[in-house]
C-alpha atoms as a PDB file:
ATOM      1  CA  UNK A   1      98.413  94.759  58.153  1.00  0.00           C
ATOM      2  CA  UNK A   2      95.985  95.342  60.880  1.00  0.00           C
ATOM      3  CA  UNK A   3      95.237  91.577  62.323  1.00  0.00           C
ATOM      4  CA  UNK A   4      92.233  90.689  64.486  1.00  0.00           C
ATOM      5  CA  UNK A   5      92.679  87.359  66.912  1.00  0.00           C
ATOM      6  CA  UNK A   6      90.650  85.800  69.076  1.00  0.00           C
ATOM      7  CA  UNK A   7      92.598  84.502  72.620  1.00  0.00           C
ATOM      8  CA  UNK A   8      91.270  82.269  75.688  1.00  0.00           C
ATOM      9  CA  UNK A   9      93.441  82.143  78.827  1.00  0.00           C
ATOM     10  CA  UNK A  10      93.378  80.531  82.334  1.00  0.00           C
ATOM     11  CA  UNK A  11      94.266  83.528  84.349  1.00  0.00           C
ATOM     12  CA  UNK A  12      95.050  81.705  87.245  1.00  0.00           C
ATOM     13  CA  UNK A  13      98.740  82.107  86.627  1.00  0.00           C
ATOM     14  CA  UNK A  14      99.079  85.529  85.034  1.00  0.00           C
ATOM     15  CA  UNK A  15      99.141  88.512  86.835  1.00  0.00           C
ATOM     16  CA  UNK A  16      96.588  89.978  84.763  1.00  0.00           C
ATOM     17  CA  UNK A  17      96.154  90.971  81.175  1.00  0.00           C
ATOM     18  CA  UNK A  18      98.061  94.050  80.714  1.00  0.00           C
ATOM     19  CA  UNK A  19     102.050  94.161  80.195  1.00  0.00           C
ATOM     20  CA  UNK A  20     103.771  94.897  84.130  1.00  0.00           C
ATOM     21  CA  UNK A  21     108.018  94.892  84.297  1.00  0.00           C
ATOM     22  CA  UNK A  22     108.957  91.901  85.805  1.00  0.00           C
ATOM     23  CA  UNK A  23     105.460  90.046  86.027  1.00  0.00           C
ATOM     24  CA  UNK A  24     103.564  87.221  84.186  1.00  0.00           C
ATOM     25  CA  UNK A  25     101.047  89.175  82.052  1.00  0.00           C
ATOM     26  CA  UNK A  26      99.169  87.825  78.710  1.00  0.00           C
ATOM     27  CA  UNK A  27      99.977  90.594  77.249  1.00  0.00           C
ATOM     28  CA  UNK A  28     103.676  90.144  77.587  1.00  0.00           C
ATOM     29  CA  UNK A  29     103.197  86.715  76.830  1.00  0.00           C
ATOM     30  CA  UNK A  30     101.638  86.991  73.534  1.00  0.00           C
ATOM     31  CA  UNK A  31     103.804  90.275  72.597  1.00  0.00           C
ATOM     32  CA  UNK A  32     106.846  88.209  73.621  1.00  0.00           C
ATOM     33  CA  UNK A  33     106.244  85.224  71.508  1.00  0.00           C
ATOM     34  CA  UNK A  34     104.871  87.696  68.195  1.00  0.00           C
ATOM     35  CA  UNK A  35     107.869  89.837  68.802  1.00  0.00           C
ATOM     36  CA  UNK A  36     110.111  86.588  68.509  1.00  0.00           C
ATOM     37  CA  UNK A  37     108.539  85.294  64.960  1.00  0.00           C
ATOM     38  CA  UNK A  38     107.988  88.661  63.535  1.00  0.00           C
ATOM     39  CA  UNK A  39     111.886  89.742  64.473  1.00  0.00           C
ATOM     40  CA  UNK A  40     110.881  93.227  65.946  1.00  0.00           C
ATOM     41  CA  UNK A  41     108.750  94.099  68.703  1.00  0.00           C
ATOM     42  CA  UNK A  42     105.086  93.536  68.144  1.00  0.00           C
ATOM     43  CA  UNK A  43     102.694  95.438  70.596  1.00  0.00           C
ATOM     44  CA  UNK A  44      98.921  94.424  71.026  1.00  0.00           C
ATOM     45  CA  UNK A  45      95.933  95.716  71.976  1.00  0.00           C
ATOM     46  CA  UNK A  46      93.355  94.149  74.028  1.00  0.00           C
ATOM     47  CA  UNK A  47      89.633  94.614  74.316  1.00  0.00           C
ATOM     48  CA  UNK A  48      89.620  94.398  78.301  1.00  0.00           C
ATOM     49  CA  UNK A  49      92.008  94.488  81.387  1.00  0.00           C
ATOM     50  CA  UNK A  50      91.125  91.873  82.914  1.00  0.00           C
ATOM     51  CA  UNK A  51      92.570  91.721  86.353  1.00  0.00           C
ATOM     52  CA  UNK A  52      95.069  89.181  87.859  1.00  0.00           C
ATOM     53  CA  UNK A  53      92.842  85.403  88.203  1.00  0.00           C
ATOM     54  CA  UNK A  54      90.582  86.815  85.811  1.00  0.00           C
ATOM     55  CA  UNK A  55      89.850  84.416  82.760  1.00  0.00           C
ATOM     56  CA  UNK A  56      88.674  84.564  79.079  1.00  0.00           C
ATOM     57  CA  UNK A  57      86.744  82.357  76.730  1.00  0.00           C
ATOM     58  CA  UNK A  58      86.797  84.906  73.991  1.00  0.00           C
ATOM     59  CA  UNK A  59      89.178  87.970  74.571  1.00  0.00           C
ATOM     60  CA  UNK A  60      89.883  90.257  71.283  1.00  0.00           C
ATOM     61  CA  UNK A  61      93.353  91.535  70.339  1.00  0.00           C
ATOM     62  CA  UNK A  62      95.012  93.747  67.817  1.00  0.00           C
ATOM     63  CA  UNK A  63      98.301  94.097  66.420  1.00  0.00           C
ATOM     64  CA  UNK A  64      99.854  95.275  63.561  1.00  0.00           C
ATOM     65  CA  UNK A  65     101.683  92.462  61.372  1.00  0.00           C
ATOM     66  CA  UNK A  66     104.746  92.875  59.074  1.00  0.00           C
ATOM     67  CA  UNK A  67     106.562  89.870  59.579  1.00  0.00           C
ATOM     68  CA  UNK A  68     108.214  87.429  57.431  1.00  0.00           C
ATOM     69  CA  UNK A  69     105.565  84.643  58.280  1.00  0.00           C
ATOM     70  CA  UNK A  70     102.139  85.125  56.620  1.00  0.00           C
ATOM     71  CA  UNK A  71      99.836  86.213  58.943  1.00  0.00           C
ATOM     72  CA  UNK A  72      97.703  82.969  57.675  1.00  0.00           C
ATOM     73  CA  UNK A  73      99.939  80.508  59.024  1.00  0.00           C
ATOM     74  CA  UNK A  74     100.012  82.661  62.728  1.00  0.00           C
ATOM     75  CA  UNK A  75      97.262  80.597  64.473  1.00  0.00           C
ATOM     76  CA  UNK A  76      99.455  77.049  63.910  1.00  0.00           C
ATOM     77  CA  UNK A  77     102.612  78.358  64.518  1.00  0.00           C
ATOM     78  CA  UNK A  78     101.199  79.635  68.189  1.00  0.00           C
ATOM     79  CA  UNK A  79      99.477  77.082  69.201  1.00  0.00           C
ATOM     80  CA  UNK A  80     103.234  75.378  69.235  1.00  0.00           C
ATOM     81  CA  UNK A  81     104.826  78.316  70.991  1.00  0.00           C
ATOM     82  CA  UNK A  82     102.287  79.839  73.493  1.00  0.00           C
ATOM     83  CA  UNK A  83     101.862  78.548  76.577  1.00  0.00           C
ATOM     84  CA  UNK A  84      99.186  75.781  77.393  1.00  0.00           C
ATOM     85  CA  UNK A  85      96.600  78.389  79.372  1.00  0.00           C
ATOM     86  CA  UNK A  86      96.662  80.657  76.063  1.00  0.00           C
ATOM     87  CA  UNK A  87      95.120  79.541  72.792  1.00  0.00           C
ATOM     88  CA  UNK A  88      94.488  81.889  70.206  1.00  0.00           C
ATOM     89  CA  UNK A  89      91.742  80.529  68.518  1.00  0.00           C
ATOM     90  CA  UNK A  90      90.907  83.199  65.133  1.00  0.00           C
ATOM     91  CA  UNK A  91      93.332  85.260  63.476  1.00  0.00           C
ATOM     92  CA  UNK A  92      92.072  87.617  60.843  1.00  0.00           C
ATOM     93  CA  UNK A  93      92.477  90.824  58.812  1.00  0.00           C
ATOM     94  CA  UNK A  94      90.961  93.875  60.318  1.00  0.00           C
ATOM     95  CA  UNK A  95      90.115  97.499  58.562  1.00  0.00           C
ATOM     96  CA  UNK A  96      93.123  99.771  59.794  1.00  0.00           C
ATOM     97  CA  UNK A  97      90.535 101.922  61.911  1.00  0.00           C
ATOM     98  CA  UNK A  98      89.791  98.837  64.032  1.00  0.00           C
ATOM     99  CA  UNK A  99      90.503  98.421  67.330  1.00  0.00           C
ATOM    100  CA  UNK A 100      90.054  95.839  69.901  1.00  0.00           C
ATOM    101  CA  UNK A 101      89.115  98.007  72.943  1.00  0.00           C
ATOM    102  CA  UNK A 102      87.727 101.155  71.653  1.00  0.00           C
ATOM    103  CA  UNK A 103      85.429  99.645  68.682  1.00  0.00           C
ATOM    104  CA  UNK A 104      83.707  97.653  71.223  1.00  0.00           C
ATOM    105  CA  UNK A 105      80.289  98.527  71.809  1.00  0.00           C
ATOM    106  CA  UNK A 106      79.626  96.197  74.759  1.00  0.00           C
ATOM    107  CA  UNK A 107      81.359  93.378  76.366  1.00  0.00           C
ATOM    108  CA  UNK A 108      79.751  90.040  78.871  1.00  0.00           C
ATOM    109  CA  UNK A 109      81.628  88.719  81.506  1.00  0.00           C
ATOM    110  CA  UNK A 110      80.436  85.435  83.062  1.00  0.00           C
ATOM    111  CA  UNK A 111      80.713  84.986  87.116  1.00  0.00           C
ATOM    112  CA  UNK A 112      80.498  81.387  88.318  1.00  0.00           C
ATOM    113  CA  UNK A 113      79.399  80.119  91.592  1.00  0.00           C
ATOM    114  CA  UNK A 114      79.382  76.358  92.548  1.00  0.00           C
ATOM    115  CA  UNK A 115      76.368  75.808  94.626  1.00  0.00           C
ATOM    116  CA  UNK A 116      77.358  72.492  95.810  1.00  0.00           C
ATOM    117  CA  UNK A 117      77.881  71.297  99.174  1.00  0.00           C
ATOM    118  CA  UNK A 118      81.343  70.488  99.043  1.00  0.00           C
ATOM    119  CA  UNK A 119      83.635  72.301  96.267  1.00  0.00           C
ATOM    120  CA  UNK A 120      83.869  70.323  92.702  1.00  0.00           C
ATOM    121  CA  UNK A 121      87.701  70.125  92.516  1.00  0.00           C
ATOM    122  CA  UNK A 122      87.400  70.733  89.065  1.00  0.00           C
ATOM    123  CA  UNK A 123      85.673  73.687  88.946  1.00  0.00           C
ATOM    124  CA  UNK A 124      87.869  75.357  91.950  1.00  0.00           C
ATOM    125  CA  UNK A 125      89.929  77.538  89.479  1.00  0.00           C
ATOM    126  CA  UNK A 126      86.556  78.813  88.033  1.00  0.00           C
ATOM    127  CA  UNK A 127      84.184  79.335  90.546  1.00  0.00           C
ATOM    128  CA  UNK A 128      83.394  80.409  94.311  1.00  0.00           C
ATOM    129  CA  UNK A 129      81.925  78.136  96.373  1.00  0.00           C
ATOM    130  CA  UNK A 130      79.221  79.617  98.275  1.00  0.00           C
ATOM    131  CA  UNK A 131      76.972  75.958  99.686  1.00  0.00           C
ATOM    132  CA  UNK A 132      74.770  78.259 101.811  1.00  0.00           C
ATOM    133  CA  UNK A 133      70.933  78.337 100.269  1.00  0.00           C
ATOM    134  CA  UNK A 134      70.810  81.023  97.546  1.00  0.00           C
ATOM    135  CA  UNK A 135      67.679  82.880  96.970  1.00  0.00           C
ATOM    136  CA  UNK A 136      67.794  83.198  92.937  1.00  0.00           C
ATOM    137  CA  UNK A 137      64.693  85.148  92.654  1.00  0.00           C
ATOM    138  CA  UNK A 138      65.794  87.317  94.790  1.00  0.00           C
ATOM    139  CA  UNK A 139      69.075  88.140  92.485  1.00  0.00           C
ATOM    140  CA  UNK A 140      67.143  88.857  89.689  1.00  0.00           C
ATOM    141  CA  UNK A 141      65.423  91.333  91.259  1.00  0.00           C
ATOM    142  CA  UNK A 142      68.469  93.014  92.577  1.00  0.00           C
ATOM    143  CA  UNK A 143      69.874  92.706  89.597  1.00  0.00           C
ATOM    144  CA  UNK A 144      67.028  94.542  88.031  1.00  0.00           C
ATOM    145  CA  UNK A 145      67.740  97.055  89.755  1.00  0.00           C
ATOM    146  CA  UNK A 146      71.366  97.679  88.981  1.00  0.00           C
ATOM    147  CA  UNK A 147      70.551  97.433  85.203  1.00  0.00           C
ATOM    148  CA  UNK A 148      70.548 100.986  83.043  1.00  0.00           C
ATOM    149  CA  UNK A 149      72.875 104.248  83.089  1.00  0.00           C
ATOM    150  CA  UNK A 150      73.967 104.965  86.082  1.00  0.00           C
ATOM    151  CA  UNK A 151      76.747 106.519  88.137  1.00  0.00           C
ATOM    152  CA  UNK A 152      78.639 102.991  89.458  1.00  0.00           C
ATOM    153  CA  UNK A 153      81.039 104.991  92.114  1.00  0.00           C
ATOM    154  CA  UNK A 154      79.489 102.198  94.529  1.00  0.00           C
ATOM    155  CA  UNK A 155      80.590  99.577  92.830  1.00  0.00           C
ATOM    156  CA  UNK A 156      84.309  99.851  91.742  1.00  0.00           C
ATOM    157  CA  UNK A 157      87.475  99.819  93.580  1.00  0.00           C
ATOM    158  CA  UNK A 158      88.884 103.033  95.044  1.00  0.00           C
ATOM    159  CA  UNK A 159      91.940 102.473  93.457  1.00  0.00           C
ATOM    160  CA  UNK A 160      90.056 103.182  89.749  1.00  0.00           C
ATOM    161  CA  UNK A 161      91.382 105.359  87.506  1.00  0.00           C
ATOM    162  CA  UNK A 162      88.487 106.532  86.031  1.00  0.00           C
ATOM    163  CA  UNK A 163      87.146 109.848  86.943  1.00  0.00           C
ATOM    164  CA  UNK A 164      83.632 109.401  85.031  1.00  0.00           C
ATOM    165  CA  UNK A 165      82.326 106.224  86.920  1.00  0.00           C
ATOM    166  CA  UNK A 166      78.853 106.228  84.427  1.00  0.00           C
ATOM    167  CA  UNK A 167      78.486 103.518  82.371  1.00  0.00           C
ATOM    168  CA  UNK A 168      75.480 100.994  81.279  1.00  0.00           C
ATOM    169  CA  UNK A 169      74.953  97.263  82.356  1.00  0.00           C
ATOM    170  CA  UNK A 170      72.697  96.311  79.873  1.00  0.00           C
ATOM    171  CA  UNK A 171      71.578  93.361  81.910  1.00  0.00           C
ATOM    172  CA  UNK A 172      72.405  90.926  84.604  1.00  0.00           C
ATOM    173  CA  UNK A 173      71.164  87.609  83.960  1.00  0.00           C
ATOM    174  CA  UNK A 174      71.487  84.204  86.318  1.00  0.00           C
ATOM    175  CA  UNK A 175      71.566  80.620  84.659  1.00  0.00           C
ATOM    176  CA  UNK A 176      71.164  77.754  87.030  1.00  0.00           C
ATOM    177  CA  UNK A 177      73.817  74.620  85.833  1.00  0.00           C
ATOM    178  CA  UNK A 178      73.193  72.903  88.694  1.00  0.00           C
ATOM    179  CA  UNK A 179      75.256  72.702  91.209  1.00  0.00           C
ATOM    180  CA  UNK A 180      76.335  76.126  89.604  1.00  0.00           C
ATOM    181  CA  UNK A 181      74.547  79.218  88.721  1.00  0.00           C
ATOM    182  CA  UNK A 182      76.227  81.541  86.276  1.00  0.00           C
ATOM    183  CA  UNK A 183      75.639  85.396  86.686  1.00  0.00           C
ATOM    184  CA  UNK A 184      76.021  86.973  82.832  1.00  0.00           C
ATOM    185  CA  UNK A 185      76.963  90.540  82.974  1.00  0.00           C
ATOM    186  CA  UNK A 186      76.366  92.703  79.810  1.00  0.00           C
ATOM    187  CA  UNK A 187      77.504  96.515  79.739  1.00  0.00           C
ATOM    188  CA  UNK A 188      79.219  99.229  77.475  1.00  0.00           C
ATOM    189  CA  UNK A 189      81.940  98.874  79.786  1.00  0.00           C
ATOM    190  CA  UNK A 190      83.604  98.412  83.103  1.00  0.00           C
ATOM    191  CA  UNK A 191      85.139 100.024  86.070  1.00  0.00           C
ATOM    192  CA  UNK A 192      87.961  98.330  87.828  1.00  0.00           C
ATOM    193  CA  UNK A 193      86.483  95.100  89.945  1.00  0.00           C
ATOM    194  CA  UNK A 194      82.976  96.906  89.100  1.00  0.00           C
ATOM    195  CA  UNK A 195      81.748  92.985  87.883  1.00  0.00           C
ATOM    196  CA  UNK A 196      83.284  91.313  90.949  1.00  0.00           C
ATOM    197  CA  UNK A 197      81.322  94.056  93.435  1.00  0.00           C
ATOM    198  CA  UNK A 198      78.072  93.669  91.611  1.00  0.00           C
ATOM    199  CA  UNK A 199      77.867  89.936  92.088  1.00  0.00           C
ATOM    200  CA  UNK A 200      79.399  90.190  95.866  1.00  0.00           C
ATOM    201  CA  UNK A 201      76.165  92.409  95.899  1.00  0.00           C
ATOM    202  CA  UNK A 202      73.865  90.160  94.601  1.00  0.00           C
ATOM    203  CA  UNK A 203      75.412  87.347  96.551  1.00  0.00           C
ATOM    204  CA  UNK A 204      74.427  89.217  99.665  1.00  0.00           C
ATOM    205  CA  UNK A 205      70.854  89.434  98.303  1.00  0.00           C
ATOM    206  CA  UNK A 206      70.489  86.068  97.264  1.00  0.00           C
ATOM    207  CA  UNK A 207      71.778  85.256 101.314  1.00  0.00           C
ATOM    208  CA  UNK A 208      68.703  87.274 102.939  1.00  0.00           C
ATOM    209  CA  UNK A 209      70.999  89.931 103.976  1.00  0.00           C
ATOM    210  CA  UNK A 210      70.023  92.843 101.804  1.00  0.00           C
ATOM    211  CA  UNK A 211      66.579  93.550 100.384  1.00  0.00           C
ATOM    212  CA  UNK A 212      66.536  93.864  96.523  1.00  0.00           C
ATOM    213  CA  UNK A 213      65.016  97.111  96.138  1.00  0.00           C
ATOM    214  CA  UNK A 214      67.639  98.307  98.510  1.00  0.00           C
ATOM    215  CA  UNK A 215      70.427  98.188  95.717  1.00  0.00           C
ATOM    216  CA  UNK A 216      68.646 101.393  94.427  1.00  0.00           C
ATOM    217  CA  UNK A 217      70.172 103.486  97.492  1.00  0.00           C
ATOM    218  CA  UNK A 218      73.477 101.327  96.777  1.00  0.00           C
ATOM    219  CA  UNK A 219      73.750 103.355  93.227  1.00  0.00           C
ATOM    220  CA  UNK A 220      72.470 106.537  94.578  1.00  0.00           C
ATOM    221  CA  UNK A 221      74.863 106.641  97.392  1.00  0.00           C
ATOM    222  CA  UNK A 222      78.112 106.653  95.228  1.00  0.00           C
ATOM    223  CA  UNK A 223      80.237 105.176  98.146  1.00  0.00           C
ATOM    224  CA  UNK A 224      81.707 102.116  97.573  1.00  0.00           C
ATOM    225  CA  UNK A 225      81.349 101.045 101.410  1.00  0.00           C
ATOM    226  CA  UNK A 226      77.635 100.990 100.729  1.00  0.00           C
ATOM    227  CA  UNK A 227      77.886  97.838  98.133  1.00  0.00           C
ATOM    228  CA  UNK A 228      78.832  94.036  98.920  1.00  0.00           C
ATOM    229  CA  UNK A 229      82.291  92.253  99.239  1.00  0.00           C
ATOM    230  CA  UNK A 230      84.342  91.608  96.179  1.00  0.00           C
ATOM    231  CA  UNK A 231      84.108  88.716  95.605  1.00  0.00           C
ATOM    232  CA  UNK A 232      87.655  86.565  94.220  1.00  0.00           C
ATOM    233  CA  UNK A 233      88.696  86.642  90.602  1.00  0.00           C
ATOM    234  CA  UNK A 234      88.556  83.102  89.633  1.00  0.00           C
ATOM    235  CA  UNK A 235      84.899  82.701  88.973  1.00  0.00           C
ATOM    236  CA  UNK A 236      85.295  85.492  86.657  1.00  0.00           C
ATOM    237  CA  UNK A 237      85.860  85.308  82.438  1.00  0.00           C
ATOM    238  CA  UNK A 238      85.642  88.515  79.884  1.00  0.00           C
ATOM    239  CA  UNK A 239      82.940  86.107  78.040  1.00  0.00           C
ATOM    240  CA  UNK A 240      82.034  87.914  74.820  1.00  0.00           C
ATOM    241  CA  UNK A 241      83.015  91.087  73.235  1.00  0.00           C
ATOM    242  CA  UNK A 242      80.617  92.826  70.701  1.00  0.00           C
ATOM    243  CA  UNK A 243      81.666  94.773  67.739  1.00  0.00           C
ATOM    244  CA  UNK A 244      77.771  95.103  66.093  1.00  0.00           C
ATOM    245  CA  UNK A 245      74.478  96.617  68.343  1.00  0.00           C
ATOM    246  CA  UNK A 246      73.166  93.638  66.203  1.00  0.00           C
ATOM    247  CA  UNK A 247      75.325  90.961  67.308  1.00  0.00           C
ATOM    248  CA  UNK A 248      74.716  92.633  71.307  1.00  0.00           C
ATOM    249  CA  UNK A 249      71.122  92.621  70.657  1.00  0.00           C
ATOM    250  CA  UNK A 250      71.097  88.559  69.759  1.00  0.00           C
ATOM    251  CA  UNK A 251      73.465  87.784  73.050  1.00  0.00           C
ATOM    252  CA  UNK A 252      70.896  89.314  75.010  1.00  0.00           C
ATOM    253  CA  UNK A 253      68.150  87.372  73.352  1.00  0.00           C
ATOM    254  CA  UNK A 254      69.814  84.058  73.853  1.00  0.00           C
ATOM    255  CA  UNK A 255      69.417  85.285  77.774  1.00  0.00           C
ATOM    256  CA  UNK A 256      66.133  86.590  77.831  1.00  0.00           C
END
């Protein structure tokens, strides 16, 4: 049976999402702990890589499930065994075709930064603090302008595997929480650290230290020294994942 579960994590301790020998992963968490009640190894797929620090609110995984518990009775029995910065919150039957990365037709991640003058100590797992005056209209003009198709060689890591670096961001949208703002990235999908350049980006906008229409040269140049810093993995959570242009239509609504 092809099984569909939903999974939130505090990344802080993991080094990353994806399985690595000899490191704290989710992925080898939760394949671990399956592989234990199913008595044979269980192997999942997710619907994004989300780097070390990285969180999610709503990350999708697949697995196949033959084991002697029903699947029904899955959710309880890991909420007992996982550890307490994983929750898997839905656990359902999938079609066989289904899979959690590559029937995605868009993804959000959210990007937190705590406007405040001194850091909320609660929030300083999730956010950057950045207390210098932010110029929000500014951002949303820059991020305007890094919305569509384009060629994003500017804005991932050197280090990414990907040899076709054209994808679609959707839209960028800000949401003031005061002291925080919130930075909502929607896209087809993502390069490596391609989120955590485009708000370092925007950052620098919002500062007075690049123009917003300038971010148009940014894409056209395809050299990642011509973007902004990359800014740290904690203020950043895989948000949403989208299996239905319909249900990726209404998130962008609810931001509009």
């Amino acid at each position: 049976m092809n099984l569909r579960a939903t999974v939130a994590y505090d990344g802080t301790d993991f080094h990353g999402f994806q399985r690595q020998p000899g490191l704290r992963t989710v992925q080898g968490v939760l394949e671990e702990c399956l592989s234990g009640l199913a008595g044979r190894p269980v192997g999942i797929a997710g619907a994004g890589r989300t780097d070390a620090g990285v969180h999610a609110r709503a990350q999708v995984i697949t697995f196949e499930w033959s084991g002697p518990m029903p699947w029904s009775r899955l959710k309880r029995v890991l909420f007992h065994r996982l550890p307490g910065d994983v929750v898997v919150s839905e656990i359902e039957p999938a079609p066989p075709h289904f899979h959690a990365r590559f029937s995605a037709v868009g993804k959000c991640y959210r990007y937190t930064v705590d406007r405040g003058a001194f850091p909320d100590v609660f929030s300083r797992r999730y956010a950057l603090h950045e207390p210098r005056p932010l110029d929000l209209s500014a951002m949303a003009a820059g991020a305007r302008e890094l919305t569509g198709t384009h060629d994003y060689t500017s804005f991932c890591s050197s280090g990414t595997p990907a040899e076709d670096k054209v994808r679609t961001v959707h839209a960028i949208r800000l949401a003031e929480e005061s002291p925080l703002v919130h930075l909502y990235v929607f896209g087809n999908g993502f390069l490596y650290q391609m989120v955590r350049i485009l708000v370092g980006t925007l950052l620098e906008v919002g500062l007075g230290k690049r123009a917003p229409s300038s971010l148009r040269d940014v894409l056209e140049a395809r050299d990642r020294r011509a973007a902004g810093i990359t800014v740290p993995a904690k203020g950043l959570t895989l948000w949403e994942v989208y299996y239905a242009q319909a249900d990726l239509n209404r998130a962008l609504e609810r931001f509009s």
